[in-house]
Structure formats: structure tokens, C-alpha cells
Protein backbone atom coordinates (compact mmCIF):
# COMPACT_ATOMS: atom_id res chain seq x y z
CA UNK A 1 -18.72 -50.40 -3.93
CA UNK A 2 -18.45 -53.84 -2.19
CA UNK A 3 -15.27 -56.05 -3.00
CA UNK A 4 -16.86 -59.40 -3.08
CA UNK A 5 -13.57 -61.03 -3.51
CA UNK A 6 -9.68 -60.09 -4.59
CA UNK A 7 -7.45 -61.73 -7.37
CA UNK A 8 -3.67 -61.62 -7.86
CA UNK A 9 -2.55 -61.60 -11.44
CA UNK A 10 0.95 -62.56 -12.21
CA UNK A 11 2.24 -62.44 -15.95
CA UNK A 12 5.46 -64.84 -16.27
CA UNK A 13 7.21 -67.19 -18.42
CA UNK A 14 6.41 -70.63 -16.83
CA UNK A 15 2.95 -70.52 -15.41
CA UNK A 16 3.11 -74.44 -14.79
CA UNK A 17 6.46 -73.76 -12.62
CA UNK A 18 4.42 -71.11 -10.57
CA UNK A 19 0.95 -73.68 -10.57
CA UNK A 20 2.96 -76.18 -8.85
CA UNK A 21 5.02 -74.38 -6.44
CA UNK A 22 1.26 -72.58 -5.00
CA UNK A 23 -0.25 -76.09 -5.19
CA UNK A 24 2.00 -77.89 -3.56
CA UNK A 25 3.32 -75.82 -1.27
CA UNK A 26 0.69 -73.58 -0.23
CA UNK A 27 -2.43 -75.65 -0.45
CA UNK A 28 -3.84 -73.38 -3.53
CA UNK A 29 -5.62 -75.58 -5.81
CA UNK A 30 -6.11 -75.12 -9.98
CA UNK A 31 -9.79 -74.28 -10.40
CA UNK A 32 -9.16 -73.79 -14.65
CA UNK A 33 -6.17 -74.07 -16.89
CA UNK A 34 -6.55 -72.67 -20.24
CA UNK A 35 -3.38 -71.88 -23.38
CA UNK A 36 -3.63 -68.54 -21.59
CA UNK A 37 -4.14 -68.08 -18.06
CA UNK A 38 -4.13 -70.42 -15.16
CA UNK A 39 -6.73 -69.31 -12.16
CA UNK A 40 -5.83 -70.77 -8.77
CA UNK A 41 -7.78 -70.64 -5.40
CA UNK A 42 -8.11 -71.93 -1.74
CA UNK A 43 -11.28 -72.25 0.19
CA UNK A 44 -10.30 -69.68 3.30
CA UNK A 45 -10.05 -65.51 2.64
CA UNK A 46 -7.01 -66.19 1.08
CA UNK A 47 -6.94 -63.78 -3.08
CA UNK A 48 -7.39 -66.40 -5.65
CA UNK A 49 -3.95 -66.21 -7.85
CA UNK A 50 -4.35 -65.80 -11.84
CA UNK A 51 -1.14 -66.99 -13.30
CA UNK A 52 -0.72 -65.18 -17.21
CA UNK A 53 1.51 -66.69 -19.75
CA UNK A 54 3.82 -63.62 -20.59
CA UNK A 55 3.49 -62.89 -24.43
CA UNK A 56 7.20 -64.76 -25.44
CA UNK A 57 7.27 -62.53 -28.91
CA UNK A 58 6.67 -59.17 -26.72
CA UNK A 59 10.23 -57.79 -25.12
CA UNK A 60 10.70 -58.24 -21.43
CA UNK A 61 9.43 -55.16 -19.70
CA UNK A 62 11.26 -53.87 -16.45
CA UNK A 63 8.46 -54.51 -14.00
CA UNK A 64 8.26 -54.20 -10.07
CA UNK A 65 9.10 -57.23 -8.02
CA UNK A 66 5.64 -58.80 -7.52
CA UNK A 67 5.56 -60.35 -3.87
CA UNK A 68 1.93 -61.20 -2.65
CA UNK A 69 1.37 -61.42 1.22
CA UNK A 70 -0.25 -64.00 3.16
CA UNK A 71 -1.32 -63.41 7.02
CA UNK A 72 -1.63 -66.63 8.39
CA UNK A 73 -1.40 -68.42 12.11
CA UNK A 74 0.95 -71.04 13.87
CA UNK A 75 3.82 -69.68 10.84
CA UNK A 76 6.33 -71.86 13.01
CA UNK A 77 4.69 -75.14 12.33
CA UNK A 78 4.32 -73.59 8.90
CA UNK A 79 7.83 -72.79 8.49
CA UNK A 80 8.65 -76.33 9.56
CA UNK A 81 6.53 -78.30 7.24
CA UNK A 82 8.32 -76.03 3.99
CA UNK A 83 11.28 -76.48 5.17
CA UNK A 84 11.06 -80.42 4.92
CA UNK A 85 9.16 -80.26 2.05
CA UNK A 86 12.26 -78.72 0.14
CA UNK A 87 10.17 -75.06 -0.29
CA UNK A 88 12.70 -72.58 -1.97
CA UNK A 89 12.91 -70.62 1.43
CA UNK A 90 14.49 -67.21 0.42
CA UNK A 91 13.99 -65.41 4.16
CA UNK A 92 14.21 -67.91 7.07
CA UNK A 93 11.56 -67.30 9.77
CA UNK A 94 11.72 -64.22 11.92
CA UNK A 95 10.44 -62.45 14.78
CA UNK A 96 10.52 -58.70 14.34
CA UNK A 97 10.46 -56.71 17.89
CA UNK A 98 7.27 -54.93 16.46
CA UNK A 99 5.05 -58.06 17.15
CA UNK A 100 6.04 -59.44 13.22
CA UNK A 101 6.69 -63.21 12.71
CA UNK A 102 7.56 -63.54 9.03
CA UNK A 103 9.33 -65.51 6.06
CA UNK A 104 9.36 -65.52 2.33
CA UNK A 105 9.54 -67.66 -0.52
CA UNK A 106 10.16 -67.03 -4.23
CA UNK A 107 8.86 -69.22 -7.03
CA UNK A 108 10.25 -69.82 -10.19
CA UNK A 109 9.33 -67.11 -11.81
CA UNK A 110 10.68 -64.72 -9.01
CA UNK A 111 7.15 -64.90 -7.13
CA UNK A 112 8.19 -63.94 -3.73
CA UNK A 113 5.41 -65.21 -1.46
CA UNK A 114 5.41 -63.53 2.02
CA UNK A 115 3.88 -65.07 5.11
CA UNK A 116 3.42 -63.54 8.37
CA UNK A 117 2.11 -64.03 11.82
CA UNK A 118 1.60 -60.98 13.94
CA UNK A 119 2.67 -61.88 17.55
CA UNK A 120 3.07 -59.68 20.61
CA UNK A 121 5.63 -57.32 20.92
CA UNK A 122 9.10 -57.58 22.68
CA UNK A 123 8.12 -57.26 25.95
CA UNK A 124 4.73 -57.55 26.46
């Protein structure tokens, strides 16, 4: 098997709440929007996100907290340019003594969006 490329599928209740929060605060941009699924994507490694509309007339299933990670570099600046932007910021930056920089953010449909930075360890 070769994985060509990776997709995140998210089934919630407002896909256009979730469209704009990637697209306008992590540079993902909408490559279709259909009545039934939006498909977003960026042009680095980054999984292309597939944002299902959540069948209204179906009951609400207990489902596992979907949080999608993003590794990315300088998360500083990054964390700087949300932060003025007005991002919903749910875990201010971070610097783990195992060499982790890292925050999260959570959309509106309870996306939580991790981004980290892997820095040297304490000490080195």
C-alpha cells in the first residue's frame, strides 16, 4: 500500500462555522462545497479536512472528542498572529520540558485543533 495523501472527516452541525474558522485562521482553503460535505485543503503536507453536515433528524451520538494535530514551525509567531486575530485560543502556548511547544484551539463545533513545534529539551 502507498498513502498518496490523508483526509480528516468531521461530521457536525454547522459545517460553515467550522469552513470559516480553518479558512481564516489556518490558511485552509474550500476546494468544493456541496448540500452535503464541504472538502477543505492547503497546498503544504498538511490532511485536507472534509467537513460532513451531521444528519439533524438522526439522534446525537456520544462520539470521541475529535482534535486533529498540526506540526508546524516558528508556533510563537503563530501563536501571536491568532491571538490578534481573535482565534478562540482554548490552551495558551506552551513549552513542555520534553522538547514540546504546543497550543490548541476549538472551533465551533468543538473542533479542537492542536499545533505543535518540537523544540529542544530543557537543558540541552
Amino acid at each position: 500500500m502507498n498513502i498518496i495523501t490523508s483526509t480528516v472527516v468531521f461530521t457536525v452541525d454547522d459545517p460553515a462555522g467550522s469552513r470559516r474558522f480553518f479558512t481564516t485562521h489556518l490558511g485552509f482553503r474550500e476546494v468544493l462545497d456541496t448540500p452535503d460535505f464541504t472538502w477543505l485543503s492547503r497546498d503544504d503536507a498538511a490532511a485536507d479536512i472534509l467537513l460532513r453536515q451531521r444528519d439533524l433528524e438522526l439522534p446525537l451520538q456520544s462520539e470521541a472528542q475529535p482534535v486533529v494535530a498540526f506540526a508546524v514551525t516558528d508556533l510563537a509567531k503563530e501563536y501571536e498572529r491568532l491571538h490578534a486575530a481573535g482565534a478562540p485560543i482554548t490552551t495558551p502556548l506552551r513549552c513542555d520540558p520534553w522538547g514540546e511547544r504546543l497550543m490548541r484551539l476549538t472551533d465551533p463545533n468543538g473542533i479542537v485543533v492542536e499545533l505543535t513545534e518540537w523544540i529542544p529539551p530543557s537543558g540541552d
